[in-house]
PDB file of N, CA and C in Angstrom:
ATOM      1  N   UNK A   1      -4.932 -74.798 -53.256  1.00  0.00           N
ATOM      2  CA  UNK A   1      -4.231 -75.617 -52.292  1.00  0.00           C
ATOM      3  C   UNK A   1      -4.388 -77.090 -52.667  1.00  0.00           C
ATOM      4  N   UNK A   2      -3.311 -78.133 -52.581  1.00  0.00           N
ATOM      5  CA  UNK A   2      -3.550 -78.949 -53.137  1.00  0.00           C
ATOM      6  C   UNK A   2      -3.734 -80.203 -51.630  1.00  0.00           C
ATOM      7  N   UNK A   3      -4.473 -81.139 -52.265  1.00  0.00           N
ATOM      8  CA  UNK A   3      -5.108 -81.918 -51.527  1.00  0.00           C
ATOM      9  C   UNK A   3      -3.989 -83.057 -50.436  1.00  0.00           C
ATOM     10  N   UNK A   4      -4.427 -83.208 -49.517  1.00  0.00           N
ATOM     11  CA  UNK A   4      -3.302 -84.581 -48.946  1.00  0.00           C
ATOM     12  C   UNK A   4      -2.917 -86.013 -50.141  1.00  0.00           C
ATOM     13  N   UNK A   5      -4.262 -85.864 -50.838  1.00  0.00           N
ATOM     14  CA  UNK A   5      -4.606 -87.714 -51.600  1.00  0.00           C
ATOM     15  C   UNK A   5      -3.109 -86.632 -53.042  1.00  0.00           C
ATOM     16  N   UNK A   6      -3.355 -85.812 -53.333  1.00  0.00           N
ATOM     17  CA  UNK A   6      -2.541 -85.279 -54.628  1.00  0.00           C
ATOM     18  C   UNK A   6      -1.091 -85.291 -54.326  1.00  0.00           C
ATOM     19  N   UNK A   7      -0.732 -84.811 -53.138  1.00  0.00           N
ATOM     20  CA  UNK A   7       0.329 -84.724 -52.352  1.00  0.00           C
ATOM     21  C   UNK A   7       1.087 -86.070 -52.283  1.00  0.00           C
ATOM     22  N   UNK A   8       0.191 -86.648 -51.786  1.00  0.00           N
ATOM     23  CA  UNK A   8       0.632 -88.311 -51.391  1.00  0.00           C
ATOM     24  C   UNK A   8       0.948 -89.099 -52.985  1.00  0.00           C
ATOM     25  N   UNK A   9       0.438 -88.645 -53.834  1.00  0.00           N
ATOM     26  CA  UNK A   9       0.624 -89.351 -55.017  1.00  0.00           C
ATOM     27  C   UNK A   9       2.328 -88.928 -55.434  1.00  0.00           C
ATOM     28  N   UNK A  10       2.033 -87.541 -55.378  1.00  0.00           N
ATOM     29  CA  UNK A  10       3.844 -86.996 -56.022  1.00  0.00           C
ATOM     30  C   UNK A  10       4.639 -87.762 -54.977  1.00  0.00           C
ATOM     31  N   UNK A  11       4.485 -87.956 -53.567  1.00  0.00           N
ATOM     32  CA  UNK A  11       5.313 -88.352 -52.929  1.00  0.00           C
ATOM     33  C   UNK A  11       5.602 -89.890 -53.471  1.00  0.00           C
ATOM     34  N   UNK A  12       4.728 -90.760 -53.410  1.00  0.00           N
ATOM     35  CA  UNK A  12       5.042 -91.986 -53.707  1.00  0.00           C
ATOM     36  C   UNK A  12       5.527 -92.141 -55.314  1.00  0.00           C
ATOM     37  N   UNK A  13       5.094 -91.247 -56.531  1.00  0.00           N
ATOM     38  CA  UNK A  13       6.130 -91.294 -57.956  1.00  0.00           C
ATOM     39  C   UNK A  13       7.675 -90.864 -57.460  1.00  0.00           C
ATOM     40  N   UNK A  14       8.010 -90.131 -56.467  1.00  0.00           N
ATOM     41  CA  UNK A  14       9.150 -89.873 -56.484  1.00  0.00           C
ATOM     42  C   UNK A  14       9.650 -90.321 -55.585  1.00  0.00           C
ATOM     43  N   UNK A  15       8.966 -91.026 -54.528  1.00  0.00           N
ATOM     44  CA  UNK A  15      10.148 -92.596 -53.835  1.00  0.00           C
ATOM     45  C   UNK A  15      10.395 -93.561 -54.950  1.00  0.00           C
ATOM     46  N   UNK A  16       9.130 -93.794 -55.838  1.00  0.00           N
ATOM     47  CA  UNK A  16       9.186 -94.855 -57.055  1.00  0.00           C
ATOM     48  C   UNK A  16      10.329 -94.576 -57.637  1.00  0.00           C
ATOM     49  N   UNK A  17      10.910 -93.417 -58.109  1.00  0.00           N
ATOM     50  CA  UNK A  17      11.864 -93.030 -59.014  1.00  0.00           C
ATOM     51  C   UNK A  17      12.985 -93.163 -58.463  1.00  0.00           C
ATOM     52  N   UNK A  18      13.188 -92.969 -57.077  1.00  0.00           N
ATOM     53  CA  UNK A  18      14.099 -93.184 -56.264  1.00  0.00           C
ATOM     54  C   UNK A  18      14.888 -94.514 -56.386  1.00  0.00           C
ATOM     55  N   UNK A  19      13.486 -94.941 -55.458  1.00  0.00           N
ATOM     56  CA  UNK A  19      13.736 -96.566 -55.073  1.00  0.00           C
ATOM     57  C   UNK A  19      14.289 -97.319 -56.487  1.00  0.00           C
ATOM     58  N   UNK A  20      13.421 -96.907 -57.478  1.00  0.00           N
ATOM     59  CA  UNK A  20      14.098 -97.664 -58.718  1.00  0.00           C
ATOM     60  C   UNK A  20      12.459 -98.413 -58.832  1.00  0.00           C
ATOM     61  N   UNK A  21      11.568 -98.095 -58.421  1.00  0.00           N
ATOM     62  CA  UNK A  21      10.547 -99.199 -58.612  1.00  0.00           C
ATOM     63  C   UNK A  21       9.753 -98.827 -60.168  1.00  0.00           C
ATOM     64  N   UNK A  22      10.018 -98.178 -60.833  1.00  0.00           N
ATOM     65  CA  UNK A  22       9.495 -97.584 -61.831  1.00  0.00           C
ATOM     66  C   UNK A  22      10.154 -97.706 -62.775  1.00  0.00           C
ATOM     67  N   UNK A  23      11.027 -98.683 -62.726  1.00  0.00           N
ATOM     68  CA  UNK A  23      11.936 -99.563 -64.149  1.00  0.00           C
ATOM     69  C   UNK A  23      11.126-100.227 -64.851  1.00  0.00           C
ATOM     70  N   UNK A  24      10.313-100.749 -64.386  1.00  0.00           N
ATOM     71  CA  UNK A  24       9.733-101.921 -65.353  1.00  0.00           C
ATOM     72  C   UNK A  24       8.480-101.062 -66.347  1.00  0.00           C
ATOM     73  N   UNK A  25       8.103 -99.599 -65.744  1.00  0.00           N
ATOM     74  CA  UNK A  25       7.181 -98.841 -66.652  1.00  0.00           C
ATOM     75  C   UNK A  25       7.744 -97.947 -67.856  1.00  0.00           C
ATOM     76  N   UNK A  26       9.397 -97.591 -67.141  1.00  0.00           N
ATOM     77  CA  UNK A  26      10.087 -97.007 -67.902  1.00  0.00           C
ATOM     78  C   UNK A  26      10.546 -98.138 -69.278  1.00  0.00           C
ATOM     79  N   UNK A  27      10.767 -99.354 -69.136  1.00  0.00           N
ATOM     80  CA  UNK A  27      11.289-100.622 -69.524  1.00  0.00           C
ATOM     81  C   UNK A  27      10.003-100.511 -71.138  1.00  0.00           C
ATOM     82  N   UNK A  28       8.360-100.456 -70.371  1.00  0.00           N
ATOM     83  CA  UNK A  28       7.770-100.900 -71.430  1.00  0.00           C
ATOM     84  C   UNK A  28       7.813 -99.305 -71.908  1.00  0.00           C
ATOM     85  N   UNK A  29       7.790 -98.079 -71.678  1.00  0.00           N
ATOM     86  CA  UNK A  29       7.492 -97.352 -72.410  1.00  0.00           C
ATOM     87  C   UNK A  29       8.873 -96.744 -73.686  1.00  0.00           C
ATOM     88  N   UNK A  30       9.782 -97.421 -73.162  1.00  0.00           N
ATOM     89  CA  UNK A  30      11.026 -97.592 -74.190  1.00  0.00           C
ATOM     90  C   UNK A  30      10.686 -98.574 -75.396  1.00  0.00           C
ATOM     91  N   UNK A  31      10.138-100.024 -74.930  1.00  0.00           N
ATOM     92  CA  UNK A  31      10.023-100.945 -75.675  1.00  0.00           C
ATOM     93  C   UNK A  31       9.165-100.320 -76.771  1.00  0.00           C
ATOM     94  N   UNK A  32       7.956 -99.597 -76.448  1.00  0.00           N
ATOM     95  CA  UNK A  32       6.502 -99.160 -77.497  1.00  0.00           C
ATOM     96  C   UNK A  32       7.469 -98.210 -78.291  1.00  0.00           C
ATOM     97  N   UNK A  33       8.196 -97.084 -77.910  1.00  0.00           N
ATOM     98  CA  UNK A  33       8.878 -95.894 -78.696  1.00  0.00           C
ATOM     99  C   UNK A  33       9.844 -96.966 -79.622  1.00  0.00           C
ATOM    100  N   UNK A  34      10.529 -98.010 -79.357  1.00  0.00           N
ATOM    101  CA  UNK A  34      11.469 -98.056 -80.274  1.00  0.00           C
ATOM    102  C   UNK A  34      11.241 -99.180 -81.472  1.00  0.00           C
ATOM    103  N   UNK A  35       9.532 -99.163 -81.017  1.00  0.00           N
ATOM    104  CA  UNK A  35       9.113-100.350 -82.058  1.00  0.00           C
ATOM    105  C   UNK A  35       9.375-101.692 -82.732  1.00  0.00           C
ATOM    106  N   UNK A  36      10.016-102.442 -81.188  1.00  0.00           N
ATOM    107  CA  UNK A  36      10.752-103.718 -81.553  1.00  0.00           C
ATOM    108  C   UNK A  36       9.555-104.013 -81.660  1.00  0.00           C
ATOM    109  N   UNK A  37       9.405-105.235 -82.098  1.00  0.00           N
ATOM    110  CA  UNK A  37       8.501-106.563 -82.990  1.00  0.00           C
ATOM    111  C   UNK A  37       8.002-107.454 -82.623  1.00  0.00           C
ATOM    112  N   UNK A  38       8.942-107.770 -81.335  1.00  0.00           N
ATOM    113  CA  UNK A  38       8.214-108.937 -80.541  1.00  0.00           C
ATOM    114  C   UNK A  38       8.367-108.363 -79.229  1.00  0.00           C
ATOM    115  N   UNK A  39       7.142-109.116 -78.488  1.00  0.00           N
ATOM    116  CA  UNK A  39       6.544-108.751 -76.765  1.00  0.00           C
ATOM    117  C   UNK A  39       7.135-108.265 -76.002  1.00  0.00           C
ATOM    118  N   UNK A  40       7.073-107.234 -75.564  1.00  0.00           N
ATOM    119  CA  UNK A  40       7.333-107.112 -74.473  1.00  0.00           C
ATOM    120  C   UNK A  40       7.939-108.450 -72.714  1.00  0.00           C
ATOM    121  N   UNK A  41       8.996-108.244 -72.460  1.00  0.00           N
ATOM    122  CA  UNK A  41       9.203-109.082 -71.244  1.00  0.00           C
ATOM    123  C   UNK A  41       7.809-109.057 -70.073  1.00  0.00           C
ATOM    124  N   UNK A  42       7.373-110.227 -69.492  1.00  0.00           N
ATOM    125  CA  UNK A  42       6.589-109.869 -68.329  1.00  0.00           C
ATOM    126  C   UNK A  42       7.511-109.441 -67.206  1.00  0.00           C
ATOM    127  N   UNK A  43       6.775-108.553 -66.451  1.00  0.00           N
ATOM    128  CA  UNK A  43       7.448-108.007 -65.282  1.00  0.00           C
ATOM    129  C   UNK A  43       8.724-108.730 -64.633  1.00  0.00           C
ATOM    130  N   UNK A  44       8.025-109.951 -64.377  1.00  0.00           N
ATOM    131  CA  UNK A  44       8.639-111.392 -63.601  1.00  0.00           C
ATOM    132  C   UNK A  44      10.220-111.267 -63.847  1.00  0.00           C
ATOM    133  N   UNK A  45       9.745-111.346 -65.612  1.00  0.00           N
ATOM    134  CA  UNK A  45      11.118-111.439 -66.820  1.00  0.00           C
ATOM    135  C   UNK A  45      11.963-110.431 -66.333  1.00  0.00           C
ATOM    136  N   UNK A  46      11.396-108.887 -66.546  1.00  0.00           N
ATOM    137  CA  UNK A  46      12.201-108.192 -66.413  1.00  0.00           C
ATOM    138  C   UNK A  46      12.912-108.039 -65.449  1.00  0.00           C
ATOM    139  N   UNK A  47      12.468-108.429 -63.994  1.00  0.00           N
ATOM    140  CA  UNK A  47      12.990-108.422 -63.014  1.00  0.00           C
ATOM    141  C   UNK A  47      14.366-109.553 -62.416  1.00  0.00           C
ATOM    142  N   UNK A  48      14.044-110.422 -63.275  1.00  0.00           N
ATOM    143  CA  UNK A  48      15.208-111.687 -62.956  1.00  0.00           C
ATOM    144  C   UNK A  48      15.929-111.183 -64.087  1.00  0.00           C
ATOM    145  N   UNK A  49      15.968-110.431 -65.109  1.00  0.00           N
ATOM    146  CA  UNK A  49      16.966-109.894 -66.223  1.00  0.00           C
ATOM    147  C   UNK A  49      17.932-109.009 -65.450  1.00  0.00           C
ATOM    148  N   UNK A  50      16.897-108.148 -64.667  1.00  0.00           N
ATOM    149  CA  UNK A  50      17.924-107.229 -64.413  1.00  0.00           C
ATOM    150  C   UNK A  50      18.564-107.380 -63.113  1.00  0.00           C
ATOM    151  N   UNK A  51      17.975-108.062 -62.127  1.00  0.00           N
ATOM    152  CA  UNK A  51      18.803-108.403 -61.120  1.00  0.00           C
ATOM    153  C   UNK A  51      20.116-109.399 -61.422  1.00  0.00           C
ATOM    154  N   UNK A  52      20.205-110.237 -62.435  1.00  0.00           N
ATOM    155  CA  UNK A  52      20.635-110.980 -62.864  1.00  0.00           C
ATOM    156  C   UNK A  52      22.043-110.204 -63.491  1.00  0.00           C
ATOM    157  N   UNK A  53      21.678-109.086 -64.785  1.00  0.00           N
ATOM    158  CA  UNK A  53      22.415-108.334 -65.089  1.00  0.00           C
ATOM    159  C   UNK A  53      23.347-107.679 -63.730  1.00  0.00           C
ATOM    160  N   UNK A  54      22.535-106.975 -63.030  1.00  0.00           N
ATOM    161  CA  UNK A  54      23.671-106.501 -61.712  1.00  0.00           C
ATOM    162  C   UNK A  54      24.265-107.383 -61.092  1.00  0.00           C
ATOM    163  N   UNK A  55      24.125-108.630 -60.941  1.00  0.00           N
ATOM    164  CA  UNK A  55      24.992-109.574 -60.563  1.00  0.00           C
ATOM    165  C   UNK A  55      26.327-109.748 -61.026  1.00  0.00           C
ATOM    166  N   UNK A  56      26.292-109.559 -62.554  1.00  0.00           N
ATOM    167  CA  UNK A  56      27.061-109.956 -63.217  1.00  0.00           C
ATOM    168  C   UNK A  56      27.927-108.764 -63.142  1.00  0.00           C
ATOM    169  N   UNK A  57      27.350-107.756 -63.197  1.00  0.00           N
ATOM    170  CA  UNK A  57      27.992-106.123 -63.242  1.00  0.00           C
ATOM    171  C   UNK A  57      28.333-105.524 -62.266  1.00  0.00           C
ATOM    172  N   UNK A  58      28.346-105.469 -61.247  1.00  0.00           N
ATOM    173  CA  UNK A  58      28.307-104.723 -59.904  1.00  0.00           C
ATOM    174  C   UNK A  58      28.212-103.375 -60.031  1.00  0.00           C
ATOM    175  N   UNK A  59      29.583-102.731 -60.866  1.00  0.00           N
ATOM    176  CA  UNK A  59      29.903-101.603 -60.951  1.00  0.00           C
ATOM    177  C   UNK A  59      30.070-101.412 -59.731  1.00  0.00           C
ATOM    178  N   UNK A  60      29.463-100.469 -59.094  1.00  0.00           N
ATOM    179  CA  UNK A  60      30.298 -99.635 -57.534  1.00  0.00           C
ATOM    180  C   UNK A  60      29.036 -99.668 -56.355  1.00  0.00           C
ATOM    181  N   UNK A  61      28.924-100.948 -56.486  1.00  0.00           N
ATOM    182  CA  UNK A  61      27.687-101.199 -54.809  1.00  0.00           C
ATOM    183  C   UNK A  61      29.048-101.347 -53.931  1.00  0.00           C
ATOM    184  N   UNK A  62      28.751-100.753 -52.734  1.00  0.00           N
ATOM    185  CA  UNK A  62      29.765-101.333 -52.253  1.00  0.00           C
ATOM    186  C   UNK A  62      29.409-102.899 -51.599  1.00  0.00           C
ATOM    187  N   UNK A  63      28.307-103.870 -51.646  1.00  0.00           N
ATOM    188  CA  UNK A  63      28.294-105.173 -51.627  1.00  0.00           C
ATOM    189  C   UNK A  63      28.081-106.303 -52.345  1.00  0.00           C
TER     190      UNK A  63
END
């Protein structure tokens, strides 16, 4: 039987995945596999990149 604390963990990776909050782990573990050369973005970075990017993009929000 698995525990409340084990339970609670899957629950919160898969609001993370949901919500989208798990871009920036997915972000560096792309960066290490594809062996670019220079640093990694800090979080900060990545986050004004990509909000920035959807600005520009909308695609189909409806706002």
């Amino acid at each position: 039987m698995q525990t409340i604390k084990e339970l609670f963990g899957k629950f919160v990776w898969f609001a993370n995945g949901v919500l989208g909050a798990d871009r920036y782990q997915k972000y560096l573990a792309y960066h290490r596999q594809s062996g670019c050369d220079h640093a990694p973005m800090t979080e900060k970075e990545f986050w004004r990149d990509y909000t920035d990017r959807m600005e520009k993009n909308p695609g189909s929000r409806c706002c």
